[in-house]
N, C-alpha and C. Protein backbone atom coordinates (compact mmCIF):
# COMPACT_ATOMS: atom_id res chain seq x y z
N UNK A 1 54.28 27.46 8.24
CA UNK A 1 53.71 27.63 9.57
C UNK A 1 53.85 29.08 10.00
N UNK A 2 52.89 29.59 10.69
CA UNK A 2 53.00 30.51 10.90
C UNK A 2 53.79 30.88 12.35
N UNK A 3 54.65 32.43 12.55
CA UNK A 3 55.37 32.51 13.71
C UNK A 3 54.27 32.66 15.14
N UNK A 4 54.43 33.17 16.29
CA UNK A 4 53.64 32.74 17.18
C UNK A 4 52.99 34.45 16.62
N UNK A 5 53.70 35.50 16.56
CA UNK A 5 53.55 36.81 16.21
C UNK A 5 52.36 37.00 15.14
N UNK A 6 52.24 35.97 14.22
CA UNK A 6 51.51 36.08 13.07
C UNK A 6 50.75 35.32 12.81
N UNK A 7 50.48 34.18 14.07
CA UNK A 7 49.31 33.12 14.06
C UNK A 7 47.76 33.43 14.14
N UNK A 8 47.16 33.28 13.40
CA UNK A 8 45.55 33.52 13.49
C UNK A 8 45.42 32.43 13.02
N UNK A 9 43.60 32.50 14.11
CA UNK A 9 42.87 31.90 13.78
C UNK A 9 41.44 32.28 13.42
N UNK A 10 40.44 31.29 12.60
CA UNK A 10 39.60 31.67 11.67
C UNK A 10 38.35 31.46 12.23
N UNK A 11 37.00 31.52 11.97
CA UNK A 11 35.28 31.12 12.33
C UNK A 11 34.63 31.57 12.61
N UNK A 12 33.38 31.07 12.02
CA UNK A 12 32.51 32.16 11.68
C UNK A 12 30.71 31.21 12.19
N UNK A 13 30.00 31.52 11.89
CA UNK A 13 28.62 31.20 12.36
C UNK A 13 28.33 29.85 11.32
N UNK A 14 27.05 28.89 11.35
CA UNK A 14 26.79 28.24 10.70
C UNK A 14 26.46 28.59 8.99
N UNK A 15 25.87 29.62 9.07
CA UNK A 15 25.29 30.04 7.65
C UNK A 15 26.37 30.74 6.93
N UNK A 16 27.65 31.48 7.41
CA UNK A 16 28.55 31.81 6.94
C UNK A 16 28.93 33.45 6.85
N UNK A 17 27.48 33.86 7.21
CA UNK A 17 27.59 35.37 7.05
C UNK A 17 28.40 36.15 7.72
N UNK A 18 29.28 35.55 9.48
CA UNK A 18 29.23 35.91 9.98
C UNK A 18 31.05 35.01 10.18
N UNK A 19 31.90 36.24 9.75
CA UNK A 19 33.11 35.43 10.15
C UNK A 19 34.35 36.36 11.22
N UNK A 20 35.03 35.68 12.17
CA UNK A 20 35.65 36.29 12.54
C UNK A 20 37.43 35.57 12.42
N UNK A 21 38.09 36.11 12.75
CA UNK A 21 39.61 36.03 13.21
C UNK A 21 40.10 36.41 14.95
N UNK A 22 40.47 35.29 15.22
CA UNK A 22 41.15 35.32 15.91
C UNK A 22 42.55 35.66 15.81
N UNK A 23 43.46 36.79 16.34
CA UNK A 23 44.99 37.42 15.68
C UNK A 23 46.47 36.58 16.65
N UNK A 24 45.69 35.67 17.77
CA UNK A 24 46.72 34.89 18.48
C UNK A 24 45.95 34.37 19.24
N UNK A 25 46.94 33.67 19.59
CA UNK A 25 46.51 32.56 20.81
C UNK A 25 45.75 32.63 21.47
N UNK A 26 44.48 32.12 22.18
CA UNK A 26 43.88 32.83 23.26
C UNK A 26 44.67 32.64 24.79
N UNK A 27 44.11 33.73 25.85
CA UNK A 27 44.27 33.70 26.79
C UNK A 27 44.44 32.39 27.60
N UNK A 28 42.74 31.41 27.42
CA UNK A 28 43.04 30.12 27.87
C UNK A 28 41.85 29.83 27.87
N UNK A 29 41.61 28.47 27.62
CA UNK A 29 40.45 28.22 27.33
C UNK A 29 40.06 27.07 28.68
N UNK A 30 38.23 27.50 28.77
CA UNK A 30 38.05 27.04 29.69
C UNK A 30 36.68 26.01 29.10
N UNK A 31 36.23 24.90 29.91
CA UNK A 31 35.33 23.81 29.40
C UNK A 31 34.35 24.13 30.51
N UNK A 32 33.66 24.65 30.73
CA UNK A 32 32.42 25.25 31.57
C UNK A 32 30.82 24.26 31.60
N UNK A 33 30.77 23.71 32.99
CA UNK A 33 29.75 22.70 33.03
C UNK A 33 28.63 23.10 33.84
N UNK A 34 28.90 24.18 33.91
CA UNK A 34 27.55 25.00 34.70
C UNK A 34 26.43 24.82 34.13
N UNK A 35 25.11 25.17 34.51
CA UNK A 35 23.76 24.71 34.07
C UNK A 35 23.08 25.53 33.58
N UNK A 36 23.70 26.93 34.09
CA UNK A 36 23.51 28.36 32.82
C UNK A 36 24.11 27.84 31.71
N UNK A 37 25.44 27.44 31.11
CA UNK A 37 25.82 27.12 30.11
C UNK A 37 25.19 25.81 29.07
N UNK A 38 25.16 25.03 30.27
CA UNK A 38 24.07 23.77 29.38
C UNK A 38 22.80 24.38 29.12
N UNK A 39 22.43 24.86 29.33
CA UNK A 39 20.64 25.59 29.30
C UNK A 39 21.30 26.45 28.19
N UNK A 40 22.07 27.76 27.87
CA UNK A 40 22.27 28.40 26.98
C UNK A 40 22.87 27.75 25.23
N UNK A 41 23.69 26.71 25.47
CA UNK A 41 24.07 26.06 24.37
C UNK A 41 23.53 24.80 24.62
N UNK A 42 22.27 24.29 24.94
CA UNK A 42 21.70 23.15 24.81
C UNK A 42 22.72 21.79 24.51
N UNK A 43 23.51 22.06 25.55
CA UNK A 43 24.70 20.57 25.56
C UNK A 43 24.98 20.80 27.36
N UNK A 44 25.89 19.61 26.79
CA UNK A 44 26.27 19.36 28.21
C UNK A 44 27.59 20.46 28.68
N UNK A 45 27.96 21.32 28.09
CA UNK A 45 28.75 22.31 28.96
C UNK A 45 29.23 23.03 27.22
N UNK A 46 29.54 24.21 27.86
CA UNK A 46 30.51 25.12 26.78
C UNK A 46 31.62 25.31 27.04
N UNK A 47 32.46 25.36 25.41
CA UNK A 47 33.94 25.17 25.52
C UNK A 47 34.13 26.92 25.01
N UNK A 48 34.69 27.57 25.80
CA UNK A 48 35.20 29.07 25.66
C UNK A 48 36.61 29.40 25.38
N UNK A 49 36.97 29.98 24.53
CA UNK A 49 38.51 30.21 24.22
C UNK A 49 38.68 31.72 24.65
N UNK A 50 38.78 31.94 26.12
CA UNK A 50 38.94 33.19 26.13
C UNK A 50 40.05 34.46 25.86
N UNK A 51 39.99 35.49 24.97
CA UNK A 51 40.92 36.29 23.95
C UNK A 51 40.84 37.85 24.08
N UNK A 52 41.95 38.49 24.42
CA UNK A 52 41.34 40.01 24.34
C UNK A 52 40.54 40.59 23.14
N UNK A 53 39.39 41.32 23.35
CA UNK A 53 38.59 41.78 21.96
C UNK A 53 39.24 42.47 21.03
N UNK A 54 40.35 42.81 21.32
CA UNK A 54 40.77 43.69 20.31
C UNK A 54 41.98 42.94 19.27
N UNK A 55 41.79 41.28 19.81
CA UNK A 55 42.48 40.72 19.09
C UNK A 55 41.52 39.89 18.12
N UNK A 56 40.74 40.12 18.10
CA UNK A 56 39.10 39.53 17.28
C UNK A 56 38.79 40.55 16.43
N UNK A 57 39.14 39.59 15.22
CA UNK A 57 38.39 40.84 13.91
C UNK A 57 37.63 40.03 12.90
N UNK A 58 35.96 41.02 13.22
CA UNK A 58 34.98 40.70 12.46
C UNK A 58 35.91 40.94 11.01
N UNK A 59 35.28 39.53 10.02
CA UNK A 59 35.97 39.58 9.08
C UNK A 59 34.82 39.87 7.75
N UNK A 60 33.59 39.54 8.63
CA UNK A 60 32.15 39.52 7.16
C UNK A 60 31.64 39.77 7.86
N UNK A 61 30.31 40.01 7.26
CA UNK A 61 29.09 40.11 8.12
C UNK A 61 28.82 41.08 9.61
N UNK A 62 28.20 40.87 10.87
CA UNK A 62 28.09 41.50 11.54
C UNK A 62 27.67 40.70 12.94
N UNK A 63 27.81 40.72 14.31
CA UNK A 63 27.21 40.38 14.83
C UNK A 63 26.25 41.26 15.91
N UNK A 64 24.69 40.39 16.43
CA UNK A 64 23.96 41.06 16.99
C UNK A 64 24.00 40.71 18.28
N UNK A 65 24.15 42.02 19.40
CA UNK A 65 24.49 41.52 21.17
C UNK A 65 22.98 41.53 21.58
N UNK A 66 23.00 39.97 22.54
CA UNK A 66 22.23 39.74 23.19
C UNK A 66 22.49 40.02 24.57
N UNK A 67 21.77 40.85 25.53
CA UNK A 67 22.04 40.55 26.34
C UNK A 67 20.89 39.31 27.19
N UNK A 68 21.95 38.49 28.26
CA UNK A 68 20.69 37.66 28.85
C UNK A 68 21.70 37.85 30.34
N UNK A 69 20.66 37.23 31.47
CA UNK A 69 21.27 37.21 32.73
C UNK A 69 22.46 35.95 32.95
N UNK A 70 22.92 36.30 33.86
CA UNK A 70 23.88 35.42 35.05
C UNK A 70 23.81 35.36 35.99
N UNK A 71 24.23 33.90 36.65
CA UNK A 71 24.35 33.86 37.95
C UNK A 71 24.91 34.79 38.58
N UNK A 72 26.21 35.52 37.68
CA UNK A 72 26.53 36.23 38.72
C UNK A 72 25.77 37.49 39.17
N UNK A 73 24.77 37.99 38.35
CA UNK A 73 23.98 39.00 38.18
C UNK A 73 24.22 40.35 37.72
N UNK A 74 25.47 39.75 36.79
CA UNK A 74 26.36 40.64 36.58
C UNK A 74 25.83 40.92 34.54
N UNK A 75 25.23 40.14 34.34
CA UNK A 75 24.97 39.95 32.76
C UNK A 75 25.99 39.16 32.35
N UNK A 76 25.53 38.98 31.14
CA UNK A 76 26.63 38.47 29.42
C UNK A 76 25.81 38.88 28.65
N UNK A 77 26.44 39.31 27.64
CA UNK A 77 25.93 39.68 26.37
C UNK A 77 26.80 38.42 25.20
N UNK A 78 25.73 38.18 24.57
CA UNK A 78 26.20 37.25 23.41
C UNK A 78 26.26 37.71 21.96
N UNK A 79 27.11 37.17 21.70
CA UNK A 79 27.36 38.21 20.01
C UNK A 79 26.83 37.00 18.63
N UNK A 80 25.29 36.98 18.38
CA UNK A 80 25.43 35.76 17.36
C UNK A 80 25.12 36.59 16.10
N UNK A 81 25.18 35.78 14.86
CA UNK A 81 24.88 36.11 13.81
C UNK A 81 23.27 36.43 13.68
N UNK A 82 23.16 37.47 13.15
CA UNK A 82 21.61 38.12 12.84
C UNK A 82 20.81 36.92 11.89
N UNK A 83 21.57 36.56 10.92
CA UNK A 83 20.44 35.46 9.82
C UNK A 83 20.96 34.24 10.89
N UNK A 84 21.33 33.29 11.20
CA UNK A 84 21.19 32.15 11.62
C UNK A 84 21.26 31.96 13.18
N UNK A 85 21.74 32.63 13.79
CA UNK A 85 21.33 32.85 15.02
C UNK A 85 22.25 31.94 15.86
N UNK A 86 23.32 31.70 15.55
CA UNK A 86 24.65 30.71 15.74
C UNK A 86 25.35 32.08 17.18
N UNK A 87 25.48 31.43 18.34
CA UNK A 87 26.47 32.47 19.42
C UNK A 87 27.99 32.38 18.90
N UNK A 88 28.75 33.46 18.13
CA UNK A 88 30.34 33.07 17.67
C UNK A 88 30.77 33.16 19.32
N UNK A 89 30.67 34.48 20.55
CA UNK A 89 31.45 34.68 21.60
C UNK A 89 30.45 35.43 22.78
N UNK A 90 30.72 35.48 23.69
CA UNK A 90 30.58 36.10 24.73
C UNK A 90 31.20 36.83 25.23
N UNK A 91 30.50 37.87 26.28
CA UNK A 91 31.15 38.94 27.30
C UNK A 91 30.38 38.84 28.49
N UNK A 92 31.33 38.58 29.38
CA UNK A 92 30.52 38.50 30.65
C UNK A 92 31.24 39.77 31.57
N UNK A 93 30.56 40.10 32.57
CA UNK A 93 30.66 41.38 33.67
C UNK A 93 31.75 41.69 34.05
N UNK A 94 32.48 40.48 34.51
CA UNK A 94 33.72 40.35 35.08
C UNK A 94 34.77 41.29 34.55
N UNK A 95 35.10 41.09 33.26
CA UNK A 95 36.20 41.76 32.07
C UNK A 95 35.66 42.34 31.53
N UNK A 96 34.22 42.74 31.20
CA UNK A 96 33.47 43.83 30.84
C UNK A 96 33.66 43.47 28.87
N UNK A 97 33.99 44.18 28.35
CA UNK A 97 33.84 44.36 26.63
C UNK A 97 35.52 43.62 26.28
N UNK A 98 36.25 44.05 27.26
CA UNK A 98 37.91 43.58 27.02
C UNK A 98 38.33 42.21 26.73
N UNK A 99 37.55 41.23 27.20
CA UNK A 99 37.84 39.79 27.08
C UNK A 99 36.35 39.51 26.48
N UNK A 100 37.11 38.19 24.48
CA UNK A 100 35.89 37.67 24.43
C UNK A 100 35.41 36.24 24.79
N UNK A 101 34.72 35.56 24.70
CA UNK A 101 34.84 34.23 25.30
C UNK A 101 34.46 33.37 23.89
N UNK A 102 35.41 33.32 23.22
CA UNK A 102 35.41 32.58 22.30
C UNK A 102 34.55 31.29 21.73
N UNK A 103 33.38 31.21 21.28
CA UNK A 103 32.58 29.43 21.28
C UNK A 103 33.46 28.83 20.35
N UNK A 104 34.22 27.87 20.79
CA UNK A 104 35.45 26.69 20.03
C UNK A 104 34.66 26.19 18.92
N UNK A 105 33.58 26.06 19.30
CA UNK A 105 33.14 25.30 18.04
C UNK A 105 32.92 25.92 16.83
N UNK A 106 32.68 27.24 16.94
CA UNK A 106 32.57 27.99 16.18
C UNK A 106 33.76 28.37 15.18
N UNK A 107 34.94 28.13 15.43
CA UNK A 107 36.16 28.30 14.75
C UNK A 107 35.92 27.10 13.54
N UNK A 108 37.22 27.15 12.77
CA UNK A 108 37.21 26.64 11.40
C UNK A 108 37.98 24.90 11.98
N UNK A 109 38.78 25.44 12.82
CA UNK A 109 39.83 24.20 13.68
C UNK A 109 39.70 24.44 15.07
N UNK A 110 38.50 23.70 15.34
CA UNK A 110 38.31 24.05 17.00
C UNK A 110 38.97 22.79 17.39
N UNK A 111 39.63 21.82 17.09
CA UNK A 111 40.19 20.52 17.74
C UNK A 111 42.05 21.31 17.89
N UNK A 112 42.08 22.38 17.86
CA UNK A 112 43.26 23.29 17.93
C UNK A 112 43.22 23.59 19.52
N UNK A 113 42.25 23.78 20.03
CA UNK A 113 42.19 24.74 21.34
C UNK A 113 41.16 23.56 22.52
N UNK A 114 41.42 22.53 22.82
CA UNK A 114 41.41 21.52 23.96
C UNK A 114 41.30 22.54 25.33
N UNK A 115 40.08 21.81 26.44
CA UNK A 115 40.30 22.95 27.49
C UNK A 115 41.70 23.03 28.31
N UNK A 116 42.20 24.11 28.71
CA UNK A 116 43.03 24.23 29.73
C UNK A 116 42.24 23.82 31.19
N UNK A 117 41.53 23.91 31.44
CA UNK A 117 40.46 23.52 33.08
C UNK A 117 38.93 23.65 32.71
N UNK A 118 38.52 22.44 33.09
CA UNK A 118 36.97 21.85 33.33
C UNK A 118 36.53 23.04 34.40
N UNK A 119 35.22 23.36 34.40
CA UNK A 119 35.04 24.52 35.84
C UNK A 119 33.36 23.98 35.93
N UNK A 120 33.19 24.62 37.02
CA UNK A 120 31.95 23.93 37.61
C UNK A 120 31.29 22.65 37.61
N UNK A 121 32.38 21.83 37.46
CA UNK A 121 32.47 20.02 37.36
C UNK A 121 31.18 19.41 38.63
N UNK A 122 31.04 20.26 39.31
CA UNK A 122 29.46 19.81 40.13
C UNK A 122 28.29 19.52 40.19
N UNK A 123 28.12 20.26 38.44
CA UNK A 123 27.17 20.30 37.74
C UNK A 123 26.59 20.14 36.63
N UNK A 124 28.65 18.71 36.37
CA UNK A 124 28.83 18.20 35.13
C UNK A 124 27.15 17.47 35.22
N UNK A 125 27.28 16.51 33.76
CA UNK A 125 26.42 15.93 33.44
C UNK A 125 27.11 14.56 34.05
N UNK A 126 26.48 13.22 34.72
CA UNK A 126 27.50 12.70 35.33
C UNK A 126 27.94 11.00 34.20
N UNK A 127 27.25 11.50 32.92
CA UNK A 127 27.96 10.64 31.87
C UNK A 127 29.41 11.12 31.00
N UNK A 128 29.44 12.63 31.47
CA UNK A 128 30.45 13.14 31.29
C UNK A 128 32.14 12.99 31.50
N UNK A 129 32.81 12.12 31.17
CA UNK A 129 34.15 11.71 31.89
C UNK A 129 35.22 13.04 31.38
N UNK A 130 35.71 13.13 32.15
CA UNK A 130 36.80 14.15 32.34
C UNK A 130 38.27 13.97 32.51
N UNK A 131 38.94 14.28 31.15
CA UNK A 131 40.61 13.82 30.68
C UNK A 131 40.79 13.67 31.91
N UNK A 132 42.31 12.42 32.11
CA UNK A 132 43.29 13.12 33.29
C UNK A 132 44.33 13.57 32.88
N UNK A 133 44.80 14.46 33.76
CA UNK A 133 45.87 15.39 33.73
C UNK A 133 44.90 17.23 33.22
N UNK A 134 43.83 17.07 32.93
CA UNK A 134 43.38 18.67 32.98
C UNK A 134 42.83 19.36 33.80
N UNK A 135 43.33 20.13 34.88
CA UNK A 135 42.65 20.62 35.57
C UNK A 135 40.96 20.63 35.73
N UNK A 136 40.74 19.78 36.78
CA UNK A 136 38.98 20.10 37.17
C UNK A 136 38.27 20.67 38.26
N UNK A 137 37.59 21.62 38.22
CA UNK A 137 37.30 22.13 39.49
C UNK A 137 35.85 22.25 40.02
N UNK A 138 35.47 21.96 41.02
CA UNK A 138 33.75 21.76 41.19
C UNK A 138 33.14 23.29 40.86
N UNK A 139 33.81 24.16 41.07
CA UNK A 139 33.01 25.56 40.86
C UNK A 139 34.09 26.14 40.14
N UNK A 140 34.28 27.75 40.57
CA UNK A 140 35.21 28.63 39.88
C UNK A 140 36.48 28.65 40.47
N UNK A 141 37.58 29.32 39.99
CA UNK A 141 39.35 29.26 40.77
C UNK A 141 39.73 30.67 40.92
N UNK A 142 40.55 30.95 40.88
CA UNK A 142 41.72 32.15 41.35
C UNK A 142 42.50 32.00 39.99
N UNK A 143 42.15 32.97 39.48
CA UNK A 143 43.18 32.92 38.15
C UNK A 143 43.99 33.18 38.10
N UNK A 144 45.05 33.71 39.09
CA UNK A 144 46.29 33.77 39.40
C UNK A 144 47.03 32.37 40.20
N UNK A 145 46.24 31.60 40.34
CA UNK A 145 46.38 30.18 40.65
C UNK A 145 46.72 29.24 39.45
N UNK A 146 46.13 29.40 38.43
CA UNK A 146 45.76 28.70 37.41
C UNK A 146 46.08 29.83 35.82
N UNK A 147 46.68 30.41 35.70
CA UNK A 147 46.99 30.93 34.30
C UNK A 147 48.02 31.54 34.21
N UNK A 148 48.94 31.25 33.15
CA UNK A 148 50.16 31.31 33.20
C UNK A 148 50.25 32.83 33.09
N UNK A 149 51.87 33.20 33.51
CA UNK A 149 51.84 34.64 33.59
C UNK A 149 51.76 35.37 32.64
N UNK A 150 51.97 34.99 31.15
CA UNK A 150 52.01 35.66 30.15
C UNK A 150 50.59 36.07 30.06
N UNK A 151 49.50 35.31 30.45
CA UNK A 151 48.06 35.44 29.84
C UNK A 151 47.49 36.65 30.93
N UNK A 152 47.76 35.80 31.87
CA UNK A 152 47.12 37.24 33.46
C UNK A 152 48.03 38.67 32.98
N UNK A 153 49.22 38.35 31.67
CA UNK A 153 49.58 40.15 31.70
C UNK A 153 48.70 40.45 30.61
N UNK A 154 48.03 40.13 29.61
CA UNK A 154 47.61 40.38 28.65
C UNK A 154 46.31 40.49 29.00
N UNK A 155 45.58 39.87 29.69
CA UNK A 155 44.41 40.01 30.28
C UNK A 155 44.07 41.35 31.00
N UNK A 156 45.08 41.61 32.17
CA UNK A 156 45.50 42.39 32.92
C UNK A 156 45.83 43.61 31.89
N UNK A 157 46.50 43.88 31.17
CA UNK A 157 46.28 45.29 29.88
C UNK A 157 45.53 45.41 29.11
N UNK A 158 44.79 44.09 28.57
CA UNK A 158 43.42 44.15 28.16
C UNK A 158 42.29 45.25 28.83
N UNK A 159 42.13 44.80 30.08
CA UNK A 159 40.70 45.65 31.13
C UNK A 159 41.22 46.80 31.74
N UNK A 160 42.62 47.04 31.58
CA UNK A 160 42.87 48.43 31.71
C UNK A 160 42.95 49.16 30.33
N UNK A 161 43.10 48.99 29.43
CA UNK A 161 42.94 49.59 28.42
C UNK A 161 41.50 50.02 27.50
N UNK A 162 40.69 48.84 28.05
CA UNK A 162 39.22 49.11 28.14
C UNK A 162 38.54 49.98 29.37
N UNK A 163 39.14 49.95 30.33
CA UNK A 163 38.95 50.84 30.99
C UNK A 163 39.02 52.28 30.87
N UNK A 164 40.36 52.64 30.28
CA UNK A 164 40.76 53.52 29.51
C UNK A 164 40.11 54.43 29.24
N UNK A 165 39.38 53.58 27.77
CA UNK A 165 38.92 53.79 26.66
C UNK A 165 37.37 54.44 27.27
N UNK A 166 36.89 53.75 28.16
CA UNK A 166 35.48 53.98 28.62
C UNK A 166 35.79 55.45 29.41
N UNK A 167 36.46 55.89 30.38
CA UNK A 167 37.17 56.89 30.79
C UNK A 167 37.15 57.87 29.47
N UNK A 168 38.24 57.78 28.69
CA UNK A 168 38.17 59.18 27.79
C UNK A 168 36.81 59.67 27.01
């Protein structure tokens, strides 16, 4: 088994060209039932493992950024594989390039990473039943409400260090 220091995780696109690593844990993963997300992954909501980018390493292949809009009007850009056209992650406005938003399914062991909180549950699908005991929320939260402190510091040196970086 691996220590928490040296845990990765693996996945890559459908066709294979396109693999990445995850180098730890993610931040926290969220189960997103918004209707941008059902419209973008043609299901009933997307499961995001969100991870600082610099803990994501393309391992093959390459991926190509899409950008498309958001509600928030802020963009996302999506990173899928050029031959099969599979989304591995996202970047949305908020955290800018620093945080990626991981697609669970896309990993090798996505039954590893279960959501931490349901979000925009208003706009679940309403055949959709929702664990108890996991946080559900009709829209978005306060992430200092809801994420443990280790993750809001890593997050939190994540977008300053991308910040940084954009600066020099």
């Amino acid at each position: 088994m691996n220590s928490p220091e040296t845990e990765f995780f693996d996945g890559g696109c459908t066709c294979g060209q396109a693999r990445y690593r995850m180098t730890s844990r993610p931040l926290f993963v969220h189960c997103c039932h918004c209707r941008w997300c059902q419209r973008q992954t043609g299901a009933a909501f997307a499961l995001n493992a969100l991870i600082e980018a610099d803990r994501v390493q393309l391992l093959q292949g390459e991926v190509e950024v899409v950008p498309v809009p958001s509600p928030s009007g802020k963009g996302q850009k999506i990173s899928r594989c050029p031959r099969c056209r599979i989304a591995v992650w996202s970047n949305y406005g908020g955290a800018g390039d620093a945080v990626h938003f991981i697609r669970v399914g896309t990993l090798d062991e996505p039954d590893r990473f279960p959501p931490d909180i349901h979000i925009f549950t208003s706009s679940k699908q309403p055949w959709v039943v929702l664990p108890p005991g996991t946080p559900a929320v009709p829209e978005y939260y306060k992430l200092m409400e809801i994420w443990p402190k280790e993750s809001q510091e890593r997050r939190a040196a994540a977008i300053a260090a991308s910040s940084s970086n954009r600066r020099a």
